[in-house]
C-alpha atoms as a PDB file:
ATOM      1  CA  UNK A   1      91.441 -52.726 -13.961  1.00  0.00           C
ATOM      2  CA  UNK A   2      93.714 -55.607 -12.630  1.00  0.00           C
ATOM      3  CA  UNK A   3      91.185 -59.093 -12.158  1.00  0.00           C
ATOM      4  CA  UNK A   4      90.784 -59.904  -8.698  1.00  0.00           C
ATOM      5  CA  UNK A   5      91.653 -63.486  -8.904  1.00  0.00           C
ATOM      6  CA  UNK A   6      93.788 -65.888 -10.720  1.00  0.00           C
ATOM      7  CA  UNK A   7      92.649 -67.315 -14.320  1.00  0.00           C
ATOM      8  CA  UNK A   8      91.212 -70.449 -13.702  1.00  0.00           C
ATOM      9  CA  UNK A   9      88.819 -69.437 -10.691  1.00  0.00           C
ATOM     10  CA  UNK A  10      87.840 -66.631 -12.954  1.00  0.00           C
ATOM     11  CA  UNK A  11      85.697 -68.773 -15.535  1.00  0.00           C
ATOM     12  CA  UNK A  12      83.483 -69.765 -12.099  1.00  0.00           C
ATOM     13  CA  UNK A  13      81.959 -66.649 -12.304  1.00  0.00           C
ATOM     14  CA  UNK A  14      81.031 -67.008 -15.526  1.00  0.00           C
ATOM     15  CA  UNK A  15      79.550 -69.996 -15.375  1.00  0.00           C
ATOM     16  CA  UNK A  16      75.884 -68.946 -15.237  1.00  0.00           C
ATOM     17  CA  UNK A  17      76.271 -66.808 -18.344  1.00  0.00           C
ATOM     18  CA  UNK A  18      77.984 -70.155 -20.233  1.00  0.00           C
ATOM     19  CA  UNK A  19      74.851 -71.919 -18.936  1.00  0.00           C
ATOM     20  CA  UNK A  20      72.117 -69.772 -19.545  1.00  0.00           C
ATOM     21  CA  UNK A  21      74.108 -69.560 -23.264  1.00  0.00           C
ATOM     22  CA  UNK A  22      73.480 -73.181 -23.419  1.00  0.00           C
ATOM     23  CA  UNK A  23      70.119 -72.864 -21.955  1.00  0.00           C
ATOM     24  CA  UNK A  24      68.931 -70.260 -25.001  1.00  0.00           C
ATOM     25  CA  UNK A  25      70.803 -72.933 -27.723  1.00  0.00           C
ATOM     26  CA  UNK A  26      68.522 -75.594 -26.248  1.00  0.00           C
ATOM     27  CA  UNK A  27      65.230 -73.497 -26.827  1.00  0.00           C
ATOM     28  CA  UNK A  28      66.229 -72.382 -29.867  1.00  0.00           C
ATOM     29  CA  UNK A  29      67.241 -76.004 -31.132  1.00  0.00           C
ATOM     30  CA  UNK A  30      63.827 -77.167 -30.054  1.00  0.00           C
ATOM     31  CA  UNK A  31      61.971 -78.144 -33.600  1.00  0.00           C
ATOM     32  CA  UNK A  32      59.293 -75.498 -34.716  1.00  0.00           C
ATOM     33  CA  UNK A  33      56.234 -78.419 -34.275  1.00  0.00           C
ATOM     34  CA  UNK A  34      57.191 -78.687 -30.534  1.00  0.00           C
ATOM     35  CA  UNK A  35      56.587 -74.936 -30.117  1.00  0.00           C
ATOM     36  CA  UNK A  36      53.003 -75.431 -31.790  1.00  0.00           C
ATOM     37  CA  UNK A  37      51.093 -76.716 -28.229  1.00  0.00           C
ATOM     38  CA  UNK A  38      53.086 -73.716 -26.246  1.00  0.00           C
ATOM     39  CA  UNK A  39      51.366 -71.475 -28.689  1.00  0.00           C
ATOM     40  CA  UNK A  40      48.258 -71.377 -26.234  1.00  0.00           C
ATOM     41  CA  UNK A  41      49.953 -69.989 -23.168  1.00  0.00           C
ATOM     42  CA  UNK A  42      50.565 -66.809 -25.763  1.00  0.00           C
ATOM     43  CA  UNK A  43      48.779 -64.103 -23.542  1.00  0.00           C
ATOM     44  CA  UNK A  44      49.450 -61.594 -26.432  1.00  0.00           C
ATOM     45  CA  UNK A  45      50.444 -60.990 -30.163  1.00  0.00           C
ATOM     46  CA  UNK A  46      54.246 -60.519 -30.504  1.00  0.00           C
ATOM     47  CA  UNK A  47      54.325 -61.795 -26.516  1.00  0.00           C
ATOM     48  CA  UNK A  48      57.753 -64.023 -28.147  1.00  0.00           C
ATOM     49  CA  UNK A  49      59.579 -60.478 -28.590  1.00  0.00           C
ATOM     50  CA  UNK A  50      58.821 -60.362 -24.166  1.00  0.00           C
ATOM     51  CA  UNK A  51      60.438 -63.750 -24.270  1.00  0.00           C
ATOM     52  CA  UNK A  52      63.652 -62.608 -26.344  1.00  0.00           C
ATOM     53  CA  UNK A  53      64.115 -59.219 -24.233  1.00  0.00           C
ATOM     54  CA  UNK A  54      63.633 -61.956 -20.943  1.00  0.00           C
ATOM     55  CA  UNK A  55      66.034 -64.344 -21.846  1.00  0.00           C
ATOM     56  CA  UNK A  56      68.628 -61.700 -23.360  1.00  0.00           C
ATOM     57  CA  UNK A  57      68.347 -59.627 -20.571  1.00  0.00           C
ATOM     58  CA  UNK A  58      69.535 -62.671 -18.055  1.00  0.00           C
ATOM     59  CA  UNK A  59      72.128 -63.649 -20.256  1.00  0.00           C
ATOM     60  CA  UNK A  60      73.925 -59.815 -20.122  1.00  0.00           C
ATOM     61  CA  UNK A  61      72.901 -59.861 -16.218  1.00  0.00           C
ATOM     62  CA  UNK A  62      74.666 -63.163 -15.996  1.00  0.00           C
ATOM     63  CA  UNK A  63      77.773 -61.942 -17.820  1.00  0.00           C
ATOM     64  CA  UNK A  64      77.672 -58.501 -16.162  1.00  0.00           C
ATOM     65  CA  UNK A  65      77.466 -61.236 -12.995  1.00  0.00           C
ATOM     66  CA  UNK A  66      81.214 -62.239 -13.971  1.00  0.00           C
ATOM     67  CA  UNK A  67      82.656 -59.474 -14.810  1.00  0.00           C
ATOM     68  CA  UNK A  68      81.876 -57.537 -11.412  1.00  0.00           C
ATOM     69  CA  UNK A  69      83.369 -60.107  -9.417  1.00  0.00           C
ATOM     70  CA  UNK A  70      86.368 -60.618 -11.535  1.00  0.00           C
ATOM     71  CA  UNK A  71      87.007 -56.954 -12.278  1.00  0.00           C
ATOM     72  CA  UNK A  72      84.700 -55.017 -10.541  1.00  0.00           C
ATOM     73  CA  UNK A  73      82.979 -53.707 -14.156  1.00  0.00           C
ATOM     74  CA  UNK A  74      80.858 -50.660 -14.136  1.00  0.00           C
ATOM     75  CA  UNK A  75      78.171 -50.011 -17.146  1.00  0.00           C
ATOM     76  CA  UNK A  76      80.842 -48.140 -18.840  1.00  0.00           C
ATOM     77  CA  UNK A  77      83.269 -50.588 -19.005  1.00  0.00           C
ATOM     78  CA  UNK A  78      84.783 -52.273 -21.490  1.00  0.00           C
ATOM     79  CA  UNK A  79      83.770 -55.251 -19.982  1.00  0.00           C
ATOM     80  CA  UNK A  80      79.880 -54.199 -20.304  1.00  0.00           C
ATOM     81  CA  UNK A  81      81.186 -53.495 -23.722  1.00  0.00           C
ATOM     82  CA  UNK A  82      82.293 -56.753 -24.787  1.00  0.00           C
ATOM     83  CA  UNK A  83      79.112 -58.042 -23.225  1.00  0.00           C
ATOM     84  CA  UNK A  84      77.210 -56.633 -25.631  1.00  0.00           C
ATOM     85  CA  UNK A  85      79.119 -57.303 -28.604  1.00  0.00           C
ATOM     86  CA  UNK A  86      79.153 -61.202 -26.939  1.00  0.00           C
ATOM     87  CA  UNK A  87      75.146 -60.933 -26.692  1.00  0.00           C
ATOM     88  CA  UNK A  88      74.785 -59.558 -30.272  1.00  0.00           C
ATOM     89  CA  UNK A  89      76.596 -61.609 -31.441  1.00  0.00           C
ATOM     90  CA  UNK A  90      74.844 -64.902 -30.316  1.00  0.00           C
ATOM     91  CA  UNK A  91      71.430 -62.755 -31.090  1.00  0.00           C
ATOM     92  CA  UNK A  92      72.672 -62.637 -34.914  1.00  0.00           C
ATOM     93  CA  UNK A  93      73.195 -66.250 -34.644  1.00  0.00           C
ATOM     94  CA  UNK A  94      70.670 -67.800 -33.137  1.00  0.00           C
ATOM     95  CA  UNK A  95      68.173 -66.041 -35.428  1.00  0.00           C
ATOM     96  CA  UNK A  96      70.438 -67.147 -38.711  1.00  0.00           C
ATOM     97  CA  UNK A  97      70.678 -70.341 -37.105  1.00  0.00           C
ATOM     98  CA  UNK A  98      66.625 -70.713 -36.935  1.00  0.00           C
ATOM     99  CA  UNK A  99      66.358 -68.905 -40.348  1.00  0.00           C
ATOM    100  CA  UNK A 100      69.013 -71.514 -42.817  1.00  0.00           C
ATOM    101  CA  UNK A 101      69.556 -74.402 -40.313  1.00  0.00           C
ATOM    102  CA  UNK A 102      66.661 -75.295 -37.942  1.00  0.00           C
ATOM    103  CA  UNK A 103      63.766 -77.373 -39.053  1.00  0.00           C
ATOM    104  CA  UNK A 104      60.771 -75.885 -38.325  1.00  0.00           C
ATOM    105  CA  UNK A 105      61.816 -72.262 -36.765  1.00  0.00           C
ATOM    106  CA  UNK A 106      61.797 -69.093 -38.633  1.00  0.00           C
ATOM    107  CA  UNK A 107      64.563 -66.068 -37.588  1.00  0.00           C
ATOM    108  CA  UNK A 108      63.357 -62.692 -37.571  1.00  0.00           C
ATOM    109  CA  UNK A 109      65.120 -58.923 -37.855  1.00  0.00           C
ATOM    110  CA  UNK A 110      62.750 -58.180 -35.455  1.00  0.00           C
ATOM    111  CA  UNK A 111      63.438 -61.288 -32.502  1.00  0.00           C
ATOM    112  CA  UNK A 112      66.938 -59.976 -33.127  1.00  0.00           C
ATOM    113  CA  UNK A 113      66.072 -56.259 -32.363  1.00  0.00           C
ATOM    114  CA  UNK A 114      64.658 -57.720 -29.152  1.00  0.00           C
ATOM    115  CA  UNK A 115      67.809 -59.783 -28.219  1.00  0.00           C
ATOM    116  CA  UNK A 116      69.379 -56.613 -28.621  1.00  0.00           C
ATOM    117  CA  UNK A 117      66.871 -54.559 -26.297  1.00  0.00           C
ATOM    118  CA  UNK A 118      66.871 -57.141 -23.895  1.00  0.00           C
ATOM    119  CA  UNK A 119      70.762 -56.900 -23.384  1.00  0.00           C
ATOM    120  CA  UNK A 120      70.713 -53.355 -23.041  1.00  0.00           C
ATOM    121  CA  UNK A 121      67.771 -53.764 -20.991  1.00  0.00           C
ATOM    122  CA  UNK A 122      69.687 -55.596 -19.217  1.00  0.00           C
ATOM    123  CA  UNK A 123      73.197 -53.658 -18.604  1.00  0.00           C
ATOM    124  CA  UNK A 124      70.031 -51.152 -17.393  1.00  0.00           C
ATOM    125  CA  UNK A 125      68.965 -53.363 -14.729  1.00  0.00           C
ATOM    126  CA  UNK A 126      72.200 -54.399 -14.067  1.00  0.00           C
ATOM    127  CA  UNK A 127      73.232 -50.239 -13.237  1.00  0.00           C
ATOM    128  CA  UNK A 128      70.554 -49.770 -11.415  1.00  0.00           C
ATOM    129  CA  UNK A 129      71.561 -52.918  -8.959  1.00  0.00           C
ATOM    130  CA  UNK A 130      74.728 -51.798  -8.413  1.00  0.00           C
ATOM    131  CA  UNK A 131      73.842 -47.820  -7.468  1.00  0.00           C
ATOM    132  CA  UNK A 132      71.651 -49.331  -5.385  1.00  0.00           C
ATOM    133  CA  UNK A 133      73.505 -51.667  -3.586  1.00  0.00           C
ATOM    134  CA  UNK A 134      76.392 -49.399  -3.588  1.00  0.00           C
ATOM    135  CA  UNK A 135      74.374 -46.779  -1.615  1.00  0.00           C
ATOM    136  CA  UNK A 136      73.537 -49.533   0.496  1.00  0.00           C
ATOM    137  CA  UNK A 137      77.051 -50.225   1.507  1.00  0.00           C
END
């Protein structure tokens, strides 16, 4: 599909998703003895994994955001495609950041399977929304 718009008043639509991807390097960046005093607002064992599928979840809704208004995306697009494979990607990276880099934070196969769930979660979400507006239109 043909973008709706010219290049550079594309990347506007994209800002939130470059935010929100500088928003999840800040909170991952944060040292591991920060995160000790948050520890008592944990409602639930394993209630980070919630936290991963949250904040992956915005970050595909974000992207998928940008890509409907510059191309119109559907879920099965490639654009939804490359969302993914941009989500993953930072996923994998963020958690091999916190495992060799960051002082203080641990990465996990497991925080990583939620990054994952939480971007197809979100693509889900995302489908849903636009069935539902596009029934309301």
């Amino acid at each position: 599909m043909t973008p709706v718009s010219t290049p550079p008043s594309r990347i506007k639509y994209y800002t939130p998703a470059l935010l929100w991807t500088g928003v999840i390097f800040v909170l991952i960046s944060i040292p591991g003895n920060y995160i000790v005093p948050l520890q008592r607002l944990v409602v639930f064992e394993h209630f980070d994994k919630i936290v991963h599928i949250g904040i992956f979840g915005v970050l595909i809704l974000a992207c998928m955001y940008g890509s409907d208004k510059v191309y119109g995306a559907t879920v099965f697009s490639w654009q939804t495609a490359a969302a993914l494979f941009v989500a993953f990607f930072l996923g994998a990276l963020s958690e091999l950041m916190q495992a060799y880099i960051l002082i203080g934070r641990d990465g996990s196969i497991w925080d990583f399977v939620a990054d994952c769930l939480g971007s197809i979660g979100g693509v889900m979400v995302y489908g849903w929304w636009r069935l539902r507006y596009k029934k309301m239109n």
